[in-house]
N, C-alpha and C. Protein backbone atom coordinates (compact mmCIF):
# COMPACT_ATOMS: atom_id res chain seq x y z
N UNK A 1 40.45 -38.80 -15.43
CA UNK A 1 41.14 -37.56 -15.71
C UNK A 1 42.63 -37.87 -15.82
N UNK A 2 43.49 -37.30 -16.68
CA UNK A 2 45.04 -37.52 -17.17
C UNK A 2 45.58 -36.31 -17.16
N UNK A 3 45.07 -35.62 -15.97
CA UNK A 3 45.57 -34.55 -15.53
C UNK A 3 47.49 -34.42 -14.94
N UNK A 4 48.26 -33.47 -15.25
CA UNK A 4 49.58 -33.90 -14.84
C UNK A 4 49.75 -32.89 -13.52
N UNK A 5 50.50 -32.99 -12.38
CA UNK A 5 50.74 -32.51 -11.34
C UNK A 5 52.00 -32.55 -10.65
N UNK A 6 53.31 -31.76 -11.08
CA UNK A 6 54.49 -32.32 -10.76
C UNK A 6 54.72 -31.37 -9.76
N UNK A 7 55.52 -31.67 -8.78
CA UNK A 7 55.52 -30.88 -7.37
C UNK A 7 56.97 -31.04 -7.23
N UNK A 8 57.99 -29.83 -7.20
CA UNK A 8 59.46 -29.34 -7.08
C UNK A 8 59.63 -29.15 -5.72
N UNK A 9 60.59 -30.03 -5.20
CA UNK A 9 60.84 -29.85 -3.71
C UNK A 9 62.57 -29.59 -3.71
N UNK A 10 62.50 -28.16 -3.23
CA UNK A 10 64.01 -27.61 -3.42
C UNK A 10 64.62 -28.03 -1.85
N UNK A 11 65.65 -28.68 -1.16
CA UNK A 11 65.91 -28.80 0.11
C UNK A 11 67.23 -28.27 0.12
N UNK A 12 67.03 -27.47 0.76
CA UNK A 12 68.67 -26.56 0.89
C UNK A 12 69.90 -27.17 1.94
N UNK A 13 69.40 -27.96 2.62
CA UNK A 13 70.09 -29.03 3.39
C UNK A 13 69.45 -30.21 3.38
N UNK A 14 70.69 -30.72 2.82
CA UNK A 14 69.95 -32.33 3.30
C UNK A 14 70.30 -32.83 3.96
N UNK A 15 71.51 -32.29 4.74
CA UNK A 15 71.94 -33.19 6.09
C UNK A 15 71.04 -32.96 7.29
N UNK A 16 70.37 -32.25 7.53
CA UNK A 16 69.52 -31.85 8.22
C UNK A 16 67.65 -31.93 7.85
N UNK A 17 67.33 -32.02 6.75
CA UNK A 17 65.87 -32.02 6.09
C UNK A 17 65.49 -33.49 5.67
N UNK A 18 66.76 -34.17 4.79
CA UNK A 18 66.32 -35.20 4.15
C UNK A 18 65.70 -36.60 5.10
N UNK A 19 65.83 -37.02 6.00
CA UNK A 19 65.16 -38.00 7.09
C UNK A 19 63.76 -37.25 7.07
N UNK A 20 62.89 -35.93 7.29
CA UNK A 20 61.97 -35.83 7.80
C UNK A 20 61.01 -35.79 6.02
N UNK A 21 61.89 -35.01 5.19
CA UNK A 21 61.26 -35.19 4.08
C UNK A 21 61.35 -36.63 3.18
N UNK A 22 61.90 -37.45 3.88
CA UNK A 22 61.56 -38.77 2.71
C UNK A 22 60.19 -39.88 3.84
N UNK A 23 59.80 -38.90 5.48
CA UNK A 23 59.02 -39.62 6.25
C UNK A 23 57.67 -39.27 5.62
N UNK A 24 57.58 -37.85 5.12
CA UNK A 24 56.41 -37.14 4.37
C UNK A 24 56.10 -37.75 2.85
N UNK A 25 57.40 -37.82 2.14
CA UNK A 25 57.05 -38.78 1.05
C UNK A 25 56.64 -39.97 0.98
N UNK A 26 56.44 -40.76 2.25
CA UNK A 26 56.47 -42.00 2.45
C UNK A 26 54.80 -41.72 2.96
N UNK A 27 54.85 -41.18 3.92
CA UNK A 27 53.52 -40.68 4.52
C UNK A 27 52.89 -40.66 3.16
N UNK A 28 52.99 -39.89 2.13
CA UNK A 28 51.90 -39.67 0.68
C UNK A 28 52.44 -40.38 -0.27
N UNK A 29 53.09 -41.71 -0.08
CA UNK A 29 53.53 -42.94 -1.04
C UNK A 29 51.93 -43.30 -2.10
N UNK A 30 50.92 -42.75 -1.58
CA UNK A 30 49.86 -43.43 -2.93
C UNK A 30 49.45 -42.22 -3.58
N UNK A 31 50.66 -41.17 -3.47
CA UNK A 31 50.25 -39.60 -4.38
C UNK A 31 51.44 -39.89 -5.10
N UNK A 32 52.24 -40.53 -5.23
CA UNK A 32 53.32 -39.96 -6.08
C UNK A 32 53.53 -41.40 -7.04
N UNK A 33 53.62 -40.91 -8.57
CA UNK A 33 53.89 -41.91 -9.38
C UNK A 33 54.86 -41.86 -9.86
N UNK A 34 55.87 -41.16 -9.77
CA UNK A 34 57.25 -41.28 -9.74
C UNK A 34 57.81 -39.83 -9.21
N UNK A 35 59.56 -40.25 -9.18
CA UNK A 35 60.20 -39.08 -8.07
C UNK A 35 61.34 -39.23 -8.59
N UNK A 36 62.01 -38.48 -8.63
CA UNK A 36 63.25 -38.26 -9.49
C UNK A 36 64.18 -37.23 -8.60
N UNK A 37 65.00 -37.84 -7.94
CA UNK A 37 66.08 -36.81 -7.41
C UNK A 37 67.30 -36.32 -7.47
N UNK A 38 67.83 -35.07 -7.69
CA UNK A 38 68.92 -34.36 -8.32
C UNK A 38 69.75 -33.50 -7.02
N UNK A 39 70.96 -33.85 -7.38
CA UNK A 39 72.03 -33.31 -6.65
C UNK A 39 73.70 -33.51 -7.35
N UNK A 40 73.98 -32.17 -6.95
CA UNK A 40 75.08 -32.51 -7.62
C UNK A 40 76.05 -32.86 -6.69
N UNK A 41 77.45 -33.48 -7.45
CA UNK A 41 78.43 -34.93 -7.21
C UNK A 41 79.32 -33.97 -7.77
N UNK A 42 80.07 -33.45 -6.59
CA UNK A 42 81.84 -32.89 -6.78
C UNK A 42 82.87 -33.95 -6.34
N UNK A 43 84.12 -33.59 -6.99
CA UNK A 43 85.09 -34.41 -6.05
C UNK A 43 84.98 -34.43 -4.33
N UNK A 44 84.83 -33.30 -4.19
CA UNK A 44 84.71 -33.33 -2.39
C UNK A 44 83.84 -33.83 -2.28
N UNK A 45 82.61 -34.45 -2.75
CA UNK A 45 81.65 -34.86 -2.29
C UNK A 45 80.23 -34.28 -2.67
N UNK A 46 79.23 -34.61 -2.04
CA UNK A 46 78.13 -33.97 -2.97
C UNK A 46 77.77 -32.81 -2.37
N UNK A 47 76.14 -31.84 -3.00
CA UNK A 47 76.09 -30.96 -2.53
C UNK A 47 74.87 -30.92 -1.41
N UNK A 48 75.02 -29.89 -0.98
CA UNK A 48 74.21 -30.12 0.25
C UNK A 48 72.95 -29.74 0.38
N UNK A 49 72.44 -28.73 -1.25
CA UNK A 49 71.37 -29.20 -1.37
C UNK A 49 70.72 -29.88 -2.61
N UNK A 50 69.40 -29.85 -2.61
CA UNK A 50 69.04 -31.12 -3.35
C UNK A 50 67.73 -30.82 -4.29
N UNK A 51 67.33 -31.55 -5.38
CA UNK A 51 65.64 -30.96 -6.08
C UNK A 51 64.97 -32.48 -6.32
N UNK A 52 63.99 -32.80 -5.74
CA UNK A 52 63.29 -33.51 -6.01
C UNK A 52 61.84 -33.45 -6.96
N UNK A 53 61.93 -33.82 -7.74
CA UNK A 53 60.88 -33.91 -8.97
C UNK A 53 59.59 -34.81 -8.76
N UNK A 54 58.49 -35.02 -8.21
CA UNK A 54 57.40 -35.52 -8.47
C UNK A 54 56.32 -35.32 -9.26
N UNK A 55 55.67 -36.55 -9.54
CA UNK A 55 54.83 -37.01 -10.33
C UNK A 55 53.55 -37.24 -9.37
N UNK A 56 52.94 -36.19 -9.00
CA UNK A 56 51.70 -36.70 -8.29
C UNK A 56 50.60 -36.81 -8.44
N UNK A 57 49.39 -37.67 -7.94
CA UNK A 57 48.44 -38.31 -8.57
C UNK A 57 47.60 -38.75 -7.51
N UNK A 58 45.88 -38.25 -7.74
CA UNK A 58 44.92 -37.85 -6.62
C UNK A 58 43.93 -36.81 -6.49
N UNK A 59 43.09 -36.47 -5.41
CA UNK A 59 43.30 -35.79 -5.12
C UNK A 59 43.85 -33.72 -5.13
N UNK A 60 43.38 -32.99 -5.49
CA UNK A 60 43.67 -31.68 -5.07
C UNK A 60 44.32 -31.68 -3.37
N UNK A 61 43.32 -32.14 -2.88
CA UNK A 61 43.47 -32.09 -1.10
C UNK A 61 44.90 -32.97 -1.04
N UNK A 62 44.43 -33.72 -1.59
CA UNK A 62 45.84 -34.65 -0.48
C UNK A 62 47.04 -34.25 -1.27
N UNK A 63 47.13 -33.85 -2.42
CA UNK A 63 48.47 -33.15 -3.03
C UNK A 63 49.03 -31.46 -2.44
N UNK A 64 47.89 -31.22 -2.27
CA UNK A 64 47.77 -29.62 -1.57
C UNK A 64 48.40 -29.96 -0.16
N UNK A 65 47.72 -31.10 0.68
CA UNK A 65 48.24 -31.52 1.97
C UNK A 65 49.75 -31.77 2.05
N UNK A 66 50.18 -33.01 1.30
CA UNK A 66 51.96 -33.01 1.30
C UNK A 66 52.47 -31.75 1.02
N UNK A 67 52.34 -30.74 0.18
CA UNK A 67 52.98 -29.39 -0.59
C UNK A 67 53.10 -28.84 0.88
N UNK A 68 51.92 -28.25 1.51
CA UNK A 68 51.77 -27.60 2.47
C UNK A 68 52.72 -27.98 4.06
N UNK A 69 52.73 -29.77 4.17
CA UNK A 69 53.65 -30.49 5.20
C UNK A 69 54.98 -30.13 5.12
N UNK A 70 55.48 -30.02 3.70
CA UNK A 70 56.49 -29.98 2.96
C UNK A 70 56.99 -28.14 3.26
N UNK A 71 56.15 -27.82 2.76
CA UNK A 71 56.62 -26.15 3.40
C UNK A 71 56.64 -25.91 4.48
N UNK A 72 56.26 -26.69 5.15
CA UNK A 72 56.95 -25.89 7.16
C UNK A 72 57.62 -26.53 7.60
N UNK A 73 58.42 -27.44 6.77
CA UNK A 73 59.70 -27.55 7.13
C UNK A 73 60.81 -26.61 7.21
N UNK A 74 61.95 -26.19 7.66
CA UNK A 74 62.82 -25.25 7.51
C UNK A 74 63.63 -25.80 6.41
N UNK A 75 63.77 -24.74 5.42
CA UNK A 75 64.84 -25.01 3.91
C UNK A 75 64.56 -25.82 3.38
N UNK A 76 63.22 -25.39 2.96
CA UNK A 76 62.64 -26.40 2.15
C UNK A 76 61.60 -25.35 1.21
N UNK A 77 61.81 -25.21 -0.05
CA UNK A 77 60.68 -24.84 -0.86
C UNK A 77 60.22 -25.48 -1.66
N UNK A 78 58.77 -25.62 -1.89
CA UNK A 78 57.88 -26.44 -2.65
C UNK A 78 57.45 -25.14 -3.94
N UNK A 79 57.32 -25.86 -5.01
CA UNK A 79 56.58 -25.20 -5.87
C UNK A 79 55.87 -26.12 -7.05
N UNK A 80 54.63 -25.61 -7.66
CA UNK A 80 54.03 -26.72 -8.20
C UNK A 80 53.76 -26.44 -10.02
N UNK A 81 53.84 -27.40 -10.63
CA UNK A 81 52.58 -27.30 -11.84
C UNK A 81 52.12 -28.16 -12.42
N UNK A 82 51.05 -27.69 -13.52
CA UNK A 82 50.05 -28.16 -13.14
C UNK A 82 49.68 -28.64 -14.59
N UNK A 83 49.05 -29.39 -15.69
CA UNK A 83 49.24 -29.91 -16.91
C UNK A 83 47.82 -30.42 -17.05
N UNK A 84 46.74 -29.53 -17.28
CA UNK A 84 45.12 -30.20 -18.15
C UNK A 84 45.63 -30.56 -19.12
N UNK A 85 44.63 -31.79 -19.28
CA UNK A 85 44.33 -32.15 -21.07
C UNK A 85 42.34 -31.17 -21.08
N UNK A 86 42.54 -30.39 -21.66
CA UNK A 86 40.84 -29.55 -22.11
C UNK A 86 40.49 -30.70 -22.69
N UNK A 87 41.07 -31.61 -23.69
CA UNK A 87 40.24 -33.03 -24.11
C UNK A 87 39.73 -33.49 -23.70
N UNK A 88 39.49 -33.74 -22.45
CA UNK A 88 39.07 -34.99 -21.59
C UNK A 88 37.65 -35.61 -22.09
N UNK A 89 37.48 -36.82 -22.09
CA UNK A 89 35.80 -37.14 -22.31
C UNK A 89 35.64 -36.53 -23.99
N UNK A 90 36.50 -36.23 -24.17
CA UNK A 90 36.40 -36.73 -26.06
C UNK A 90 37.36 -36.83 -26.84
N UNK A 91 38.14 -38.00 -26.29
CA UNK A 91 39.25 -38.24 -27.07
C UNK A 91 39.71 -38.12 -28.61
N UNK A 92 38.63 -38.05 -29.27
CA UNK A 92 38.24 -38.52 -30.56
C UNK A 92 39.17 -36.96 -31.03
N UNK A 93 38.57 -35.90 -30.51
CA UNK A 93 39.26 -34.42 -30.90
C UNK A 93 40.58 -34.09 -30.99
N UNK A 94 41.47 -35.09 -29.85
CA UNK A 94 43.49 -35.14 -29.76
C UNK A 94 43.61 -36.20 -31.21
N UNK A 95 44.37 -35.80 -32.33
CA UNK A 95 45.35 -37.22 -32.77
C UNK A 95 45.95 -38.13 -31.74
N UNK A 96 45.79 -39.22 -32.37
CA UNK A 96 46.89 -39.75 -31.17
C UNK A 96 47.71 -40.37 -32.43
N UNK A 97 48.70 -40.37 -31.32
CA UNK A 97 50.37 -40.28 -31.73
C UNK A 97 50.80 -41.89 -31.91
N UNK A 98 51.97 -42.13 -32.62
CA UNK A 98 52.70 -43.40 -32.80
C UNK A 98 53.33 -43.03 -31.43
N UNK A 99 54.30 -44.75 -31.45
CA UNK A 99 55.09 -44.79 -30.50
C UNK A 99 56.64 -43.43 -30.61
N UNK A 100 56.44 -43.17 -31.96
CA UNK A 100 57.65 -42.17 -32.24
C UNK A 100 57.02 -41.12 -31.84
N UNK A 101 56.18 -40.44 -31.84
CA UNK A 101 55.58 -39.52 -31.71
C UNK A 101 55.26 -38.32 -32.47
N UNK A 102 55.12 -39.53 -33.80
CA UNK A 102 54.29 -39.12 -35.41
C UNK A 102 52.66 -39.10 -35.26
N UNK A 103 52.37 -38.71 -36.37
CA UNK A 103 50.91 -38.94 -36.61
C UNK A 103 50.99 -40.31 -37.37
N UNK A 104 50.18 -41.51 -37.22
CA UNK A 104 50.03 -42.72 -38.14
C UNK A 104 49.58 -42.26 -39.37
N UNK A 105 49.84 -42.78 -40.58
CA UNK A 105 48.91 -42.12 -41.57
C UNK A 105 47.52 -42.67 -41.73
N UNK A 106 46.48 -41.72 -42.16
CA UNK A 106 45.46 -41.92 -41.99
C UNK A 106 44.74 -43.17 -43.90
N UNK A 107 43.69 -44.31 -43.65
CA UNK A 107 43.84 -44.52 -44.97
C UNK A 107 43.20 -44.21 -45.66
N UNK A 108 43.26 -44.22 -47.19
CA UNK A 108 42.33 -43.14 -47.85
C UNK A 108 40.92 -43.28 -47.56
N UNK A 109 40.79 -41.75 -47.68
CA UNK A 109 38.74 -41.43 -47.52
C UNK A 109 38.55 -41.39 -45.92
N UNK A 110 39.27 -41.62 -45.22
CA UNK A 110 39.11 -41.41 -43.70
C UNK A 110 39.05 -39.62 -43.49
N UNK A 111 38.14 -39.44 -42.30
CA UNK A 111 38.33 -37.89 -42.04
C UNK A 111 39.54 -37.06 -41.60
N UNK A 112 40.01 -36.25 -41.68
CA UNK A 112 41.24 -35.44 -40.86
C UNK A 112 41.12 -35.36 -39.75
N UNK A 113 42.29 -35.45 -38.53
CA UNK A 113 41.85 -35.03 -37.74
C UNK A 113 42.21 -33.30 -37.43
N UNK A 114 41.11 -32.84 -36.79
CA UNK A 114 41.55 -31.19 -36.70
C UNK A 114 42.92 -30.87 -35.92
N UNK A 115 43.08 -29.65 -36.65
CA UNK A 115 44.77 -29.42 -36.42
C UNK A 115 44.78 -28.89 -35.31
């Protein structure tokens, strides 16, 4: 399954949240296939809170489990979504794409693929 599952972790302090939430990310280190974190960078310094972007992968339960660890923390909101492919198990039905993210052309007398 190439199901997508990205999980938004808003921390409204991080001087106070970020140690217990990077022990939970670490705790579910074989759910997450990448993590991307955003904060903004003033002259005074940065801000104090923060959005972390994951890529998670697994599991319902054990993604449901971190989300849920993750919300009873104080100043901390989680929110999720969620990305089917309905293709699955018949690839043949998606075009697939060039590396540009064209259609290849097809050569003559070959079938279309449906739009």
């Amino acid at each position: 399954m190439n199901d997508h599952r990205i999980v938004g972790i808003h921390v409204t302090n991080r001087a106070t949240a970020a140690g217990r939430v990077q022990e939970i990310l670490s705790k579910y280190g074989r759910n997450i296939r990448t993590r991307l974190g955003l904060h903004d960078v003033h002259e005074e310094g940065v801000s104090p809170s923060a959005l972390i972007l994951i890529e998670a992968v697994g599991g319902h339960q054990q993604i449901d489990a971190l989300s849920d660890e993750l919300r009873r923390l104080p100043g901390i909101q989680v929110q999720s979504m969620f990305f089917s492919h309905p293709c699955d198990g018949n690839p043949g039905r998606v075009p697939k794409l060039s590396r540009d993210g064209t259609r290849p052309a097809k050569p003559a007398g070959s079938p279309r693929d449906p739009e």
